[in-house]
N, C-alpha and C. Protein backbone atom coordinates (compact mmCIF):
# COMPACT_ATOMS: atom_id res chain seq x y z
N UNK A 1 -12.49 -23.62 -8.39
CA UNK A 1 -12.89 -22.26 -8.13
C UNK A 1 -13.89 -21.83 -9.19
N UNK A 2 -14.99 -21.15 -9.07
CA UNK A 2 -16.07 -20.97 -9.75
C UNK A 2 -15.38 -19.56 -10.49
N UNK A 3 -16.20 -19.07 -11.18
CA UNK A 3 -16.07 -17.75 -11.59
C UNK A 3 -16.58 -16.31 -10.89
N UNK A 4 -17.49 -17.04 -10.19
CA UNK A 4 -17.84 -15.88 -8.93
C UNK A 4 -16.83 -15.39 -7.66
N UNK A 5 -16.18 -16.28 -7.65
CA UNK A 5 -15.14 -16.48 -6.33
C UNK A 5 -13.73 -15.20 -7.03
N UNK A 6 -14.04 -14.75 -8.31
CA UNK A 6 -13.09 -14.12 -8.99
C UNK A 6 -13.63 -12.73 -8.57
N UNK A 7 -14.46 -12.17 -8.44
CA UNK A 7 -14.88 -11.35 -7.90
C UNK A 7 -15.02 -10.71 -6.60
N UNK A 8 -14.67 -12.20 -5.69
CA UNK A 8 -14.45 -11.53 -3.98
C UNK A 8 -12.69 -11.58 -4.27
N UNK A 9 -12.03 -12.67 -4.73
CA UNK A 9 -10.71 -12.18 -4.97
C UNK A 9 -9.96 -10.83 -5.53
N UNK A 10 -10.45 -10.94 -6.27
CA UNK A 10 -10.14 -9.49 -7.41
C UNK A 10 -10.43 -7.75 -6.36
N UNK A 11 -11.76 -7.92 -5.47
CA UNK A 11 -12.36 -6.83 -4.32
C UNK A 11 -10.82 -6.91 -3.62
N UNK A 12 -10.89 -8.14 -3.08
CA UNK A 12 -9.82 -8.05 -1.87
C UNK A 12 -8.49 -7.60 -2.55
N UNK A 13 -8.06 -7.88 -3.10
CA UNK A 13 -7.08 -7.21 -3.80
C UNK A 13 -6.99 -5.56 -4.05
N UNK A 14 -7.94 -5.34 -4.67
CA UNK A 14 -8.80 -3.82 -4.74
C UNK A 14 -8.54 -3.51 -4.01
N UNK A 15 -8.97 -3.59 -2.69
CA UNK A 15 -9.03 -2.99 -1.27
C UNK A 15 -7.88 -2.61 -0.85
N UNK A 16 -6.78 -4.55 -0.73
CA UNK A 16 -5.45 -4.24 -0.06
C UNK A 16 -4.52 -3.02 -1.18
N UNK A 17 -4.81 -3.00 -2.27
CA UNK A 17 -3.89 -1.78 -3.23
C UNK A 17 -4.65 -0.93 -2.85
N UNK A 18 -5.97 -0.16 -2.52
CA UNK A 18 -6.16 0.76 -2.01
C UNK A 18 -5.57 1.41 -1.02
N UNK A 19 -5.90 0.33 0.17
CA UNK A 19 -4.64 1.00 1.25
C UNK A 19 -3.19 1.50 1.14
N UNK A 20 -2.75 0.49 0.31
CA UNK A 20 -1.43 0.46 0.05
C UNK A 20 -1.17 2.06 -0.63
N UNK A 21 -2.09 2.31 -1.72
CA UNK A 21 -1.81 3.79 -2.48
C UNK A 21 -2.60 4.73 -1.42
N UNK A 22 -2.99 4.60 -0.01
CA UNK A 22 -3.53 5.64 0.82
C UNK A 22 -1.91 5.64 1.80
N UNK A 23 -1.49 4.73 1.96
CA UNK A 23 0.24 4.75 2.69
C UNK A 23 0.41 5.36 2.27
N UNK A 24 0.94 5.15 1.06
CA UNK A 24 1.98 5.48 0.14
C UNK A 24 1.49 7.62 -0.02
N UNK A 25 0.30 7.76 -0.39
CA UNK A 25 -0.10 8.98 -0.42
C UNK A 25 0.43 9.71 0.86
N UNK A 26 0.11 9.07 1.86
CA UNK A 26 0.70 10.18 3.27
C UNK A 26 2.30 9.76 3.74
N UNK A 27 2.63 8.80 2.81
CA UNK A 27 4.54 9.10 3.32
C UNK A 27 4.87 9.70 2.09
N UNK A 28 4.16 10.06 1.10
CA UNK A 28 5.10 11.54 0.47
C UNK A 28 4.47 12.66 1.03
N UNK A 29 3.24 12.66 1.47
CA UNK A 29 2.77 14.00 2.21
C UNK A 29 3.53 14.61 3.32
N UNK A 30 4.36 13.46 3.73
CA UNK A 30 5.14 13.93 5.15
C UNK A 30 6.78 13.62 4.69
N UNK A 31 7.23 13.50 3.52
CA UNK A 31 8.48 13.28 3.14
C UNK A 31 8.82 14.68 3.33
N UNK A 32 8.86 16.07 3.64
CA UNK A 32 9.62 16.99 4.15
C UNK A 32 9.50 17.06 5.59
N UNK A 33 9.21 16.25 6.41
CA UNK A 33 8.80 16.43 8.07
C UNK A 33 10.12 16.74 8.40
N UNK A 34 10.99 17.84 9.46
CA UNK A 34 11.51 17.30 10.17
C UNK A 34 11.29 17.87 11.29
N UNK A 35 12.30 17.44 12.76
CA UNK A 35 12.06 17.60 13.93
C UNK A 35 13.09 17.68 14.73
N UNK A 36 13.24 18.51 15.58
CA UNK A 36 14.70 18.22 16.29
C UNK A 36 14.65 16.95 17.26
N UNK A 37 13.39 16.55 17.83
CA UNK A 37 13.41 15.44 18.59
C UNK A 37 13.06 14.55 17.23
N UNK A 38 13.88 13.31 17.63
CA UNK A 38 13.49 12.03 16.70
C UNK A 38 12.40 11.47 16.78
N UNK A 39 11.96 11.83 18.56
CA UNK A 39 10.65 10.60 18.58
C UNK A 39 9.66 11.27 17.86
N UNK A 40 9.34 12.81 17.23
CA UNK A 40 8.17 13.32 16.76
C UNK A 40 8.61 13.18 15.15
N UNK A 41 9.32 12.82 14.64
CA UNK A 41 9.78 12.74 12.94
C UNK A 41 8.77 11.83 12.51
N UNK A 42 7.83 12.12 11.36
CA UNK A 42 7.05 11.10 10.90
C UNK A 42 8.00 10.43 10.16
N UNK A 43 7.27 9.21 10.41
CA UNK A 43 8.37 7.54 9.40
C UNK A 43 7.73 7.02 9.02
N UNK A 44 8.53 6.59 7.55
CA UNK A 44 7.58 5.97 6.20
C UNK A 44 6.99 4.60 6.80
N UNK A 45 5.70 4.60 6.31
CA UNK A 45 4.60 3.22 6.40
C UNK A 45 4.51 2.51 5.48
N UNK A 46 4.64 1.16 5.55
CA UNK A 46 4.10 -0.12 4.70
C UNK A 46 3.35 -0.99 4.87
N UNK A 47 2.30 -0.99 4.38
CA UNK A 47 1.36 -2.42 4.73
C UNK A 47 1.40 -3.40 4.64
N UNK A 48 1.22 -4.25 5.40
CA UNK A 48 1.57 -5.86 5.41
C UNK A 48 0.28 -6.95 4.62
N UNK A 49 0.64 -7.75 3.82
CA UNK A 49 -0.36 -8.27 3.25
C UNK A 49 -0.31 -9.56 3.95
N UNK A 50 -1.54 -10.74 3.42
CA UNK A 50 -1.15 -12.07 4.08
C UNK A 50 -2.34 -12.88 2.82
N UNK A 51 -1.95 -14.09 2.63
CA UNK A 51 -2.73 -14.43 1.93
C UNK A 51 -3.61 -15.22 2.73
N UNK A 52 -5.20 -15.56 1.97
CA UNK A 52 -6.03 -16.53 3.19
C UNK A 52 -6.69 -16.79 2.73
N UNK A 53 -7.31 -18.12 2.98
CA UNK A 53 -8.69 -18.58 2.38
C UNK A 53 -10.26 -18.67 3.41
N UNK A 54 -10.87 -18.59 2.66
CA UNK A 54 -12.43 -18.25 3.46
C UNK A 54 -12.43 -19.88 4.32
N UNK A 55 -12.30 -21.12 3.70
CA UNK A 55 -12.64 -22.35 4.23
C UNK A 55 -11.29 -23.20 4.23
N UNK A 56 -10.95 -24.25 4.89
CA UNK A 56 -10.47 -25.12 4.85
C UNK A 56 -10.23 -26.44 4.08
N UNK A 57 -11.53 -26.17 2.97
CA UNK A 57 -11.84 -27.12 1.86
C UNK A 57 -11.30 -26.36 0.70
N UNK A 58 -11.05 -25.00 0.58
CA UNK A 58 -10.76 -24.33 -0.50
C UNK A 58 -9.24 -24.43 -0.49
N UNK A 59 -8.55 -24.32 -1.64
CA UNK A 59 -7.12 -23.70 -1.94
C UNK A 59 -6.68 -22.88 -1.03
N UNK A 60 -5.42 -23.02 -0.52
CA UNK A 60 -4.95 -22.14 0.39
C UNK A 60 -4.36 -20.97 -0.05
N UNK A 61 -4.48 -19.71 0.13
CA UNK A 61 -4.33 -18.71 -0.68
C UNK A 61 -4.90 -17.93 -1.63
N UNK A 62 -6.00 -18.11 -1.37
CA UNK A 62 -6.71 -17.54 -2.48
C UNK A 62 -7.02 -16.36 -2.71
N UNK A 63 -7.16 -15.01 -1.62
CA UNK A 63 -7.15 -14.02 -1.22
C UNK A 63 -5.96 -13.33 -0.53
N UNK A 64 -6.37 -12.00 -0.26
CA UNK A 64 -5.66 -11.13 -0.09
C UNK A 64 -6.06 -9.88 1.14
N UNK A 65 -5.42 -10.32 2.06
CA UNK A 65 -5.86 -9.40 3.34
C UNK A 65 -4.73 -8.53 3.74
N UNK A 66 -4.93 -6.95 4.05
CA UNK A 66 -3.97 -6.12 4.95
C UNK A 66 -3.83 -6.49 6.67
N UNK A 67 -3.19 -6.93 7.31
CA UNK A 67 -2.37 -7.39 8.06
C UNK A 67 -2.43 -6.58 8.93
N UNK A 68 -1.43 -5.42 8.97
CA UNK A 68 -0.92 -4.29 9.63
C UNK A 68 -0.23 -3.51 8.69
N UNK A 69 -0.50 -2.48 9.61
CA UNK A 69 0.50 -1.44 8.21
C UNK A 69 1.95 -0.89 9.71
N UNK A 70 3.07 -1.01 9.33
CA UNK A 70 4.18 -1.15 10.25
C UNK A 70 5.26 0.24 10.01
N UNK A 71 5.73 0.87 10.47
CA UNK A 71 6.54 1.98 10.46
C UNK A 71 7.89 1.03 9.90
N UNK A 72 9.11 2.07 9.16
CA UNK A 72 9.90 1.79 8.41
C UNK A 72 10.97 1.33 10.07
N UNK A 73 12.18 0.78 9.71
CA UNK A 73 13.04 0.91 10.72
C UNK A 73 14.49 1.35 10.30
N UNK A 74 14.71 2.03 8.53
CA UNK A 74 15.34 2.56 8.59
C UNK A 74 15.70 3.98 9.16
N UNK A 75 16.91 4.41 9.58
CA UNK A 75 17.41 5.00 9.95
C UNK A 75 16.96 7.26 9.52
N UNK A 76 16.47 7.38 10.43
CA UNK A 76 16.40 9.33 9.98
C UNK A 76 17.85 9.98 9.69
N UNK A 77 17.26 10.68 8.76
CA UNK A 77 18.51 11.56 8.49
C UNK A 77 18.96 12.78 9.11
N UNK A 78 20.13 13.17 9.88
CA UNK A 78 20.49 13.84 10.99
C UNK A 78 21.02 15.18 9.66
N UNK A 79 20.57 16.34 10.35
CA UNK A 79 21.02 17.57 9.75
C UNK A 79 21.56 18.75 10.41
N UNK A 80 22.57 19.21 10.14
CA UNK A 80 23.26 19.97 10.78
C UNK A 80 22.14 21.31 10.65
N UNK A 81 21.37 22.40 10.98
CA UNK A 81 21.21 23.54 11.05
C UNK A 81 20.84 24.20 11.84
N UNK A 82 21.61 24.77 12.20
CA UNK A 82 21.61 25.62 13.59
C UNK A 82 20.42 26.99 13.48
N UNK A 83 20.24 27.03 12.53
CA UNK A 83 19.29 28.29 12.44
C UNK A 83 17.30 27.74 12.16
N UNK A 84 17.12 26.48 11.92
CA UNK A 84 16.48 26.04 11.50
C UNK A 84 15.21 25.90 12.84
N UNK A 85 14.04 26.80 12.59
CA UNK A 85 13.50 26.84 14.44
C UNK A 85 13.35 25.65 15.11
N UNK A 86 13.28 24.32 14.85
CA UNK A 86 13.37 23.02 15.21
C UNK A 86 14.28 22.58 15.27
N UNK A 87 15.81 23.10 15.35
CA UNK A 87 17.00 22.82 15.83
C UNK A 87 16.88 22.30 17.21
N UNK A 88 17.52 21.40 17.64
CA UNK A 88 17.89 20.96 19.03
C UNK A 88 19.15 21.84 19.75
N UNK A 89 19.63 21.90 20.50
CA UNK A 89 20.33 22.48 21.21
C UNK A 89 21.73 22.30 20.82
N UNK A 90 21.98 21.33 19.83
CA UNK A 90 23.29 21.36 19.16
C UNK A 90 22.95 21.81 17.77
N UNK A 91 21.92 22.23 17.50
CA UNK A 91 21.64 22.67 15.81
C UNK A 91 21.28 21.54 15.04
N UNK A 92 20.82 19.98 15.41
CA UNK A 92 20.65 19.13 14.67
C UNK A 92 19.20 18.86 14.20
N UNK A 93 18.80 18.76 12.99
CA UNK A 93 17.04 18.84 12.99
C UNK A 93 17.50 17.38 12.65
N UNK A 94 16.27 16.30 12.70
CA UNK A 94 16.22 15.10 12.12
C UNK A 94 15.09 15.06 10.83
N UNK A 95 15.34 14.02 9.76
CA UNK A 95 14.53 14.67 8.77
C UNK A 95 13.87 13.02 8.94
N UNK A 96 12.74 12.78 7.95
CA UNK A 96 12.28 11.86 7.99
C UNK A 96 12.95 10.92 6.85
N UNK A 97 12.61 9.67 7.59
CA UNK A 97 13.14 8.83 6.45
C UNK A 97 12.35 8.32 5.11
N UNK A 98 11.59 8.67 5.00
CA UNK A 98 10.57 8.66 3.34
C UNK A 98 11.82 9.04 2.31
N UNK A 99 11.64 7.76 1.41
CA UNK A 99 12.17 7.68 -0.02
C UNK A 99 11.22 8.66 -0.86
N UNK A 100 11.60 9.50 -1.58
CA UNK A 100 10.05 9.74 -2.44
C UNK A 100 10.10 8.76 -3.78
N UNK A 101 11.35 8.30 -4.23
CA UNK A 101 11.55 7.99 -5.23
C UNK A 101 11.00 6.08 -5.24
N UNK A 102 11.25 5.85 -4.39
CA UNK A 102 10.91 4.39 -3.46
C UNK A 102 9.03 4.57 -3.49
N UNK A 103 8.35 5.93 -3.03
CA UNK A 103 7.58 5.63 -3.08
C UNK A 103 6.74 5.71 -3.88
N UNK A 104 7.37 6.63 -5.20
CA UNK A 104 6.34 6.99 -6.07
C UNK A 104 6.63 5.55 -7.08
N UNK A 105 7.59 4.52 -6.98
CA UNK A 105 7.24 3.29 -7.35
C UNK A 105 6.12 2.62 -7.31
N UNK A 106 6.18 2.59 -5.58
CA UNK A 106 5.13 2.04 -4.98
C UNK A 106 3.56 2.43 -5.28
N UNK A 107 3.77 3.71 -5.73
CA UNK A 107 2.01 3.80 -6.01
C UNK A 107 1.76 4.03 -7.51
N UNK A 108 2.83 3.61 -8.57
CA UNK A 108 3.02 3.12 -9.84
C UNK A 108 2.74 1.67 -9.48
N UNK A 109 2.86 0.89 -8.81
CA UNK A 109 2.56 -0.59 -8.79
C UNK A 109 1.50 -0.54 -8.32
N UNK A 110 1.01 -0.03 -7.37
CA UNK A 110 -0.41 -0.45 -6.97
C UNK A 110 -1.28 0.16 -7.55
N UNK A 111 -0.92 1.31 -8.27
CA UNK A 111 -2.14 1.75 -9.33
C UNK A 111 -2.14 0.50 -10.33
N UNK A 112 -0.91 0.02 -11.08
CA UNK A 112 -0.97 -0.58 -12.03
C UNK A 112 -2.34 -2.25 -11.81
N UNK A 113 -1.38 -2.67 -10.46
CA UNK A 113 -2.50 -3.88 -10.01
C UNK A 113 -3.76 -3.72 -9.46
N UNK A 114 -4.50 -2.13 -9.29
CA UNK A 114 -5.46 -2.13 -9.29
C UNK A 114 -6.02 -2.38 -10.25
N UNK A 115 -5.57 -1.46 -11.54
CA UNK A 115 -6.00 -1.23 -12.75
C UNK A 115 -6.14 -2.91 -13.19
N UNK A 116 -5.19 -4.03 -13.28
CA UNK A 116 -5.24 -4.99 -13.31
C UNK A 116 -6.49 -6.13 -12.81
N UNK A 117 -6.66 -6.13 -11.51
CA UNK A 117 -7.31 -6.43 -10.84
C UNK A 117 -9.36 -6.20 -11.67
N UNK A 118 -9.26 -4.72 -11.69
CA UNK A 118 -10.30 -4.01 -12.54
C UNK A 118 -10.62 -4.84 -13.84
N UNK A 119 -9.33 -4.79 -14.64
CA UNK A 119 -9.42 -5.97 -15.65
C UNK A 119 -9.96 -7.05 -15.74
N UNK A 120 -9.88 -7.74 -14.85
CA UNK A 120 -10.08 -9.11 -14.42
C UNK A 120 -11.37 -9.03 -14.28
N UNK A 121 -12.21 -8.36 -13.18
CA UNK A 121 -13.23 -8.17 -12.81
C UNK A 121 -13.92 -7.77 -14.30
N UNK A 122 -13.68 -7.04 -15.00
CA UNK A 122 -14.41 -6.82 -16.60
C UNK A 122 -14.71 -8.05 -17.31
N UNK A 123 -13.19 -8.79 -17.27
CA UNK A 123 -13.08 -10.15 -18.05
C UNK A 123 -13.93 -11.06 -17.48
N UNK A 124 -14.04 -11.14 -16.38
CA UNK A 124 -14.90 -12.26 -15.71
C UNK A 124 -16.27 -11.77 -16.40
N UNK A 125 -16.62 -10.42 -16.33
CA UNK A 125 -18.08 -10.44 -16.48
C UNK A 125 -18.50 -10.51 -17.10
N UNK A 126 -17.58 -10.01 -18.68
CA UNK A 126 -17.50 -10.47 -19.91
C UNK A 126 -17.87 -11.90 -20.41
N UNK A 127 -17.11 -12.80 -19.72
CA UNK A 127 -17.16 -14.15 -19.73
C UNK A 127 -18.48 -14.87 -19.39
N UNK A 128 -19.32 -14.43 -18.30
CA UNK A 128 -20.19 -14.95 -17.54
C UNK A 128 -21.43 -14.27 -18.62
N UNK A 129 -21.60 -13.52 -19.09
CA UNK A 129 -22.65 -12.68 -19.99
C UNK A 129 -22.53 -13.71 -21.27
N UNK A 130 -21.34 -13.95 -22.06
CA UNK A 130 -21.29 -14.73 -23.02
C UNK A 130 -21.48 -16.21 -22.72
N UNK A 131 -21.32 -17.05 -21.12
CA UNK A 131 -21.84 -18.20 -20.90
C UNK A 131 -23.56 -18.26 -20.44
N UNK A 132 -24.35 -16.80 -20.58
CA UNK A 132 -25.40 -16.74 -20.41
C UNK A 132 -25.86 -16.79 -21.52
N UNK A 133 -25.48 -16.02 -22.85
CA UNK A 133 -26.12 -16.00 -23.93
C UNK A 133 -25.89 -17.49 -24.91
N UNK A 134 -25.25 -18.29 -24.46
CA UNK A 134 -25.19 -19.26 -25.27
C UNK A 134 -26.41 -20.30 -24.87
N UNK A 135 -27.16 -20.30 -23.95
CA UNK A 135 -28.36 -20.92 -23.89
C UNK A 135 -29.39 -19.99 -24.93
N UNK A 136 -29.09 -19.07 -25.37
CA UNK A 136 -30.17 -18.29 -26.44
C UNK A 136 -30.80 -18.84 -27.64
């Protein structure tokens, strides 16, 4: 792997933690949703990563692609309030299932491996500037 190839790796990465902290941003935006019908309750999103390589001659894995981004399949939380204007006809609102605590992990890690990623991309260029100046 050259040192240039660190740079489309390091992007793709970039990218997939981008998305990942744009999820993550709109399932705490909607972590107070609720609804008396279940099917309208927004539900927490996660993006699916996959690893891949550009060629068949290269290392397998070398990158980093978003997939799909897939709705949670845990369970909504059922609430008794009868006064609540989105009550159903027995008083039950459904709330959404967003962790906030789950997710403000999640965009503590993907800030962190952006920030990481960023690193890398410095270091490389760092590197490549000092294998230029040594022909000086």
């Amino acid at each position: 792997m050259s040192l240039l190839q660190v740079f489309d790796i390091a992007g793709g990465a970039m990218n997939a933690q981008s998305v990942r902290l744009n999820v993550t941003a709109s399932n705490l935006a909607n972590a107070g949703d609720v609804s008396g019908d279940p099917q309208k309750v927004y539900r927490a999103r996660q993006p699916v990563f996959s690893a891949f390589s550009e060629s068949l001659a290269e290392q397998p894995g070398i990158g980093v692609r978003v997939d799909d981004i897939v709705e949670s399949a845990a369970p909504l939380q059922l609430r008794y309030q009868p006064d609540h204007p989105e009550a159903d006809a027995d008083g039950n609102v459904y709330a959404t299932n967003v962790n906030a605590v789950e997710e403000m992990v999640n965009m503590m890690s993907a800030s962190r491996s952006y920030k990481n990623n960023v690193e890398m991309i410095n270091t490389t260029k760092d590197l490549l500037l000092q294998t230029l100046s040594l022909g000086r």
